[in-house]
N, C-alpha and C. Protein backbone atom coordinates (compact mmCIF):
# COMPACT_ATOMS: atom_id res chain seq x y z
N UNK A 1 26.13 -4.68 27.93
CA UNK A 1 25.21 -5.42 28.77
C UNK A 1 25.68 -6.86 28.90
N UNK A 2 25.32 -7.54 29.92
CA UNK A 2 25.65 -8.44 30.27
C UNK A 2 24.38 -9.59 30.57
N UNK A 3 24.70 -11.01 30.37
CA UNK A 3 23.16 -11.76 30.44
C UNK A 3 22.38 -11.71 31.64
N UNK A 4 21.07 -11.30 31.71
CA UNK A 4 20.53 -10.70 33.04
C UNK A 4 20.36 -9.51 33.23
N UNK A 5 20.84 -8.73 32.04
CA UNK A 5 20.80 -7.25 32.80
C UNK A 5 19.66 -7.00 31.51
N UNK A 6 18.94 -5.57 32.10
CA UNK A 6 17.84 -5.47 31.21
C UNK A 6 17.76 -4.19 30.83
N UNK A 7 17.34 -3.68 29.68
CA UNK A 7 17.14 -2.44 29.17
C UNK A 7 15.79 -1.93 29.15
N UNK A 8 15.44 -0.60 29.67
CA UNK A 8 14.21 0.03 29.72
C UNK A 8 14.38 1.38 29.22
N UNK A 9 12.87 2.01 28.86
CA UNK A 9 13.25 3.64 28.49
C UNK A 9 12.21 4.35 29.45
N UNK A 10 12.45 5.45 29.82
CA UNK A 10 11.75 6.44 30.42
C UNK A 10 10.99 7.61 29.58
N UNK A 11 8.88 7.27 29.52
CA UNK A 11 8.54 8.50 28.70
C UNK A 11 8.76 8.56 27.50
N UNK A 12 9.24 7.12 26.64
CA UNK A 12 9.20 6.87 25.50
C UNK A 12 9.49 5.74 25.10
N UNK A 13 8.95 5.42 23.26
CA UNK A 13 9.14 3.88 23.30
C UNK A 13 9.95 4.18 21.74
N UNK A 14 11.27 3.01 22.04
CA UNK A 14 11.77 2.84 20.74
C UNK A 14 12.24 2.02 20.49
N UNK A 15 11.65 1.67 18.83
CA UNK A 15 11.30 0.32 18.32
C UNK A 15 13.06 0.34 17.45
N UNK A 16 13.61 0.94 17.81
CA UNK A 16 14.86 0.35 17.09
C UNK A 16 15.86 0.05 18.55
N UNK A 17 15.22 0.23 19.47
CA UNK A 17 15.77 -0.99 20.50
C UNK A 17 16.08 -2.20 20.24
N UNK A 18 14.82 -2.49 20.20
CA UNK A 18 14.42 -4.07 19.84
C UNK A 18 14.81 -4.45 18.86
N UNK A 19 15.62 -3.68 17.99
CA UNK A 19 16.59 -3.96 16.81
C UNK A 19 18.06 -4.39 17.50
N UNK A 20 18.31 -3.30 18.01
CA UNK A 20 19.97 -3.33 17.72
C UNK A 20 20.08 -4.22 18.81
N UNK A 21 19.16 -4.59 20.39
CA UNK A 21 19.41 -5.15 21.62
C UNK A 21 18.58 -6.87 21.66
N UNK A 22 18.15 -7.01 20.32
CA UNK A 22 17.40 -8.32 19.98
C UNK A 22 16.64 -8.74 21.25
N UNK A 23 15.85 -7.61 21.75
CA UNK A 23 15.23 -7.84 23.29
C UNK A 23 13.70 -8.33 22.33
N UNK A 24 12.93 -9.29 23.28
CA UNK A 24 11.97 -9.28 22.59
C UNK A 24 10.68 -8.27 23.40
N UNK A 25 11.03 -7.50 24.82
CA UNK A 25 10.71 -6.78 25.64
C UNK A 25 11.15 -5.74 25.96
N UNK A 26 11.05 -4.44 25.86
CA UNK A 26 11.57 -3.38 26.66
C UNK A 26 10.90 -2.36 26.97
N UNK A 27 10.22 -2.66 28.44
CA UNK A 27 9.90 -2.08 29.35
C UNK A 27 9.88 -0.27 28.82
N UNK A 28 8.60 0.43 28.70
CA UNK A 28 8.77 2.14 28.64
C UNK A 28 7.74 2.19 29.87
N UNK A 29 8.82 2.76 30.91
CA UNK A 29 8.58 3.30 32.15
C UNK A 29 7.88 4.59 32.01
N UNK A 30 6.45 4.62 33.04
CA UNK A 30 5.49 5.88 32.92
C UNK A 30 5.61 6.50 33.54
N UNK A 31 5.93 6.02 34.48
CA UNK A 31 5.71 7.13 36.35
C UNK A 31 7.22 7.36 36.74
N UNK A 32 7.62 8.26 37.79
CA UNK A 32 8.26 8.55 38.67
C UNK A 32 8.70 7.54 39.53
N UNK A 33 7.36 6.78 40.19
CA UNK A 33 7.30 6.07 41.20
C UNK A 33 7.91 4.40 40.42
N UNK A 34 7.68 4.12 39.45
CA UNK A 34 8.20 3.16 38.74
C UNK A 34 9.43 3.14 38.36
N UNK A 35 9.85 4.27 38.16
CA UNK A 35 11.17 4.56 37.63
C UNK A 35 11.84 4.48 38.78
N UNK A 36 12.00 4.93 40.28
CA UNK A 36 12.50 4.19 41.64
C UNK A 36 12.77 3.47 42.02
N UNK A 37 11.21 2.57 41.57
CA UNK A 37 11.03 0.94 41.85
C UNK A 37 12.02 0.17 40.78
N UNK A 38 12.25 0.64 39.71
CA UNK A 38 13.24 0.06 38.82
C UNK A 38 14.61 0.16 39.22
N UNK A 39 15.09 1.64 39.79
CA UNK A 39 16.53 2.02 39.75
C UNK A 39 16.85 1.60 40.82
N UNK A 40 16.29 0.80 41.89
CA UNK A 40 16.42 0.59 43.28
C UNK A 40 16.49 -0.90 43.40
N UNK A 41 15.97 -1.63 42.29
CA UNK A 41 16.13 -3.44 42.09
C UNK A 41 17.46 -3.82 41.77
N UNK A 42 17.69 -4.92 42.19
CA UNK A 42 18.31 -5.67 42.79
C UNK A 42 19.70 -5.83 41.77
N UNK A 43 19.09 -6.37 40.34
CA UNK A 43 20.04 -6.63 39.78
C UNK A 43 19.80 -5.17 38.96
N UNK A 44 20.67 -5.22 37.60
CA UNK A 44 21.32 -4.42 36.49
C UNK A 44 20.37 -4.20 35.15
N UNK A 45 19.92 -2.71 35.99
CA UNK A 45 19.05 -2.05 35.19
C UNK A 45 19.92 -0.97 34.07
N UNK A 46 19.36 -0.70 32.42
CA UNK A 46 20.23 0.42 32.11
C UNK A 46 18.88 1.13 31.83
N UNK A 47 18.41 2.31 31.20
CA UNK A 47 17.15 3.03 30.84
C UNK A 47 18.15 4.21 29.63
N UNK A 48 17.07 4.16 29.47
CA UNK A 48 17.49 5.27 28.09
C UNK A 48 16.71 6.06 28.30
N UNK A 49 16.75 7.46 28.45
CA UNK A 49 16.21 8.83 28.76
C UNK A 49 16.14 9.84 28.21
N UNK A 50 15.44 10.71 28.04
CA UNK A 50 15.46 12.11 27.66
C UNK A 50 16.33 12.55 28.62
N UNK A 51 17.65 13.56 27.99
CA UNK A 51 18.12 14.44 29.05
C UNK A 51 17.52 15.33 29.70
N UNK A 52 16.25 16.21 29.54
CA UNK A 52 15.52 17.01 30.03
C UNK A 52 14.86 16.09 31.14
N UNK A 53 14.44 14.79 30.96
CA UNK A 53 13.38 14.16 32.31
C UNK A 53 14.66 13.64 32.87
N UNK A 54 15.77 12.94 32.92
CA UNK A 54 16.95 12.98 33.45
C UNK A 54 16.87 14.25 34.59
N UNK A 55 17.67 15.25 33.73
CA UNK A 55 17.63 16.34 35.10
C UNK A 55 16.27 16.60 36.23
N UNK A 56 14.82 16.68 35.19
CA UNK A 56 14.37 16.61 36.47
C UNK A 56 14.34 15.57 37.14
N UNK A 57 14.44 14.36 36.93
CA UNK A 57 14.52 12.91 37.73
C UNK A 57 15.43 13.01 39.15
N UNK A 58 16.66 13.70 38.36
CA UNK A 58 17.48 14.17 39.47
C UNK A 58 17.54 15.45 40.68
N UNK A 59 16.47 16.13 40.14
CA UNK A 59 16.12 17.38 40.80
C UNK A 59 14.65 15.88 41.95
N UNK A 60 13.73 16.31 41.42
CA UNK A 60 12.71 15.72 42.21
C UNK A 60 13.08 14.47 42.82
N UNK A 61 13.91 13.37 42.58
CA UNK A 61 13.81 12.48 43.02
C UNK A 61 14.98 12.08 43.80
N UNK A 62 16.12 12.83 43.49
CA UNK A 62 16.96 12.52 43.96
C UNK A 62 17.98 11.61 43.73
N UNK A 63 18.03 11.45 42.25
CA UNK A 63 18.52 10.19 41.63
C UNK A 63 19.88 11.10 41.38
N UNK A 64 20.81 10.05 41.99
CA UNK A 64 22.31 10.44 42.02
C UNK A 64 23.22 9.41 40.93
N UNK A 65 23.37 9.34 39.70
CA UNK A 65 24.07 8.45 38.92
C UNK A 65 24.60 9.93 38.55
N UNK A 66 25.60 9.34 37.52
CA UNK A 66 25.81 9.99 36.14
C UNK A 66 25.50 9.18 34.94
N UNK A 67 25.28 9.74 33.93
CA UNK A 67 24.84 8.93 32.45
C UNK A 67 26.29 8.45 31.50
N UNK A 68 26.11 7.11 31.59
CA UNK A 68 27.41 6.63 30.99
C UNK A 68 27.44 7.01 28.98
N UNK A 69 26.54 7.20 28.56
CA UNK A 69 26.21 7.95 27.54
C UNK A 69 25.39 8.69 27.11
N UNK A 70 26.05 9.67 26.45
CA UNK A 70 24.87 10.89 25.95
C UNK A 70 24.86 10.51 24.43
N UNK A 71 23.78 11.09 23.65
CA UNK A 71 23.84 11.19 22.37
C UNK A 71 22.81 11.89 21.99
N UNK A 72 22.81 12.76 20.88
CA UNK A 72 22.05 13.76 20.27
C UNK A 72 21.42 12.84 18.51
N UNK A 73 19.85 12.70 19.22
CA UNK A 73 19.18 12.41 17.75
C UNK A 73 18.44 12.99 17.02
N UNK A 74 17.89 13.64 16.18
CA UNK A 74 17.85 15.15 15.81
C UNK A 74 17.49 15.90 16.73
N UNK A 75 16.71 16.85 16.78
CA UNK A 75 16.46 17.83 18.01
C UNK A 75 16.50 17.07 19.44
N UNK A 76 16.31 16.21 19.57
CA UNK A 76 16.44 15.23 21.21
C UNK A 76 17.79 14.59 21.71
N UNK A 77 17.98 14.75 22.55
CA UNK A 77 19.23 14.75 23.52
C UNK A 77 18.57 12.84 24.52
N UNK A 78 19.09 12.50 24.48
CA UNK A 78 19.33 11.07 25.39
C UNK A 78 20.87 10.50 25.78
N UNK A 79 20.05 10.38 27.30
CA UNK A 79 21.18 9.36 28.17
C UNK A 79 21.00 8.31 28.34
N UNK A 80 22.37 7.81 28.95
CA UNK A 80 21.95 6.12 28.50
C UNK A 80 22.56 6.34 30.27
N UNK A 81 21.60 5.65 31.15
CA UNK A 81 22.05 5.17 32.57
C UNK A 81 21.90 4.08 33.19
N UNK A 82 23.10 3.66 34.11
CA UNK A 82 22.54 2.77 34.74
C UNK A 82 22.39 2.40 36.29
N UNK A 83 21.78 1.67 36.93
CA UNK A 83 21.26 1.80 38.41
C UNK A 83 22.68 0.94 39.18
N UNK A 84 23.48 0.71 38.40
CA UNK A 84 24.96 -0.24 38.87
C UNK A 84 26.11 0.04 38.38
């Protein structure tokens, strides 16, 4: 990440964000319609995701990235994407 760019999660909140990214904010996106309004702004969004709401994100919405990282934390699967 770079200064200005901001980190959010989708459908969940995690407090060891705010550890390792010394954010004193990070945004857990609720809706669909928010998650748009995010990936569609201006500057350099990244989100951290469930791979399961990922695919459907990309089924229903039409969201065309790929995830610059995956990682498996016990039973849960997350991507790391970004809108740039």
């Amino acid at each position: 990440m770079e200064p200005g760019d901001e980190i959010k999660t989708y459908w969940f909140e995690s407090n060891g964000l705010f550890y390792y990214t010394k954010k004193p904010y990070i945004e857990a996106i609720e809706s669909p319609d928010r998650f748009i309004e995010v990936f569609r702004s201006s500057h350099r969004v990244f989100v951290v995701i469930l791979a399961e709401m990922f695919d459907k994100l990309k089924r229903d919405a039409g969201i065309e990235t790929e995830p610059i990282e995956k990682v498996q934390v016990g039973h849960w699967e997350y991507v790391l994407i970004s809108n740039r």
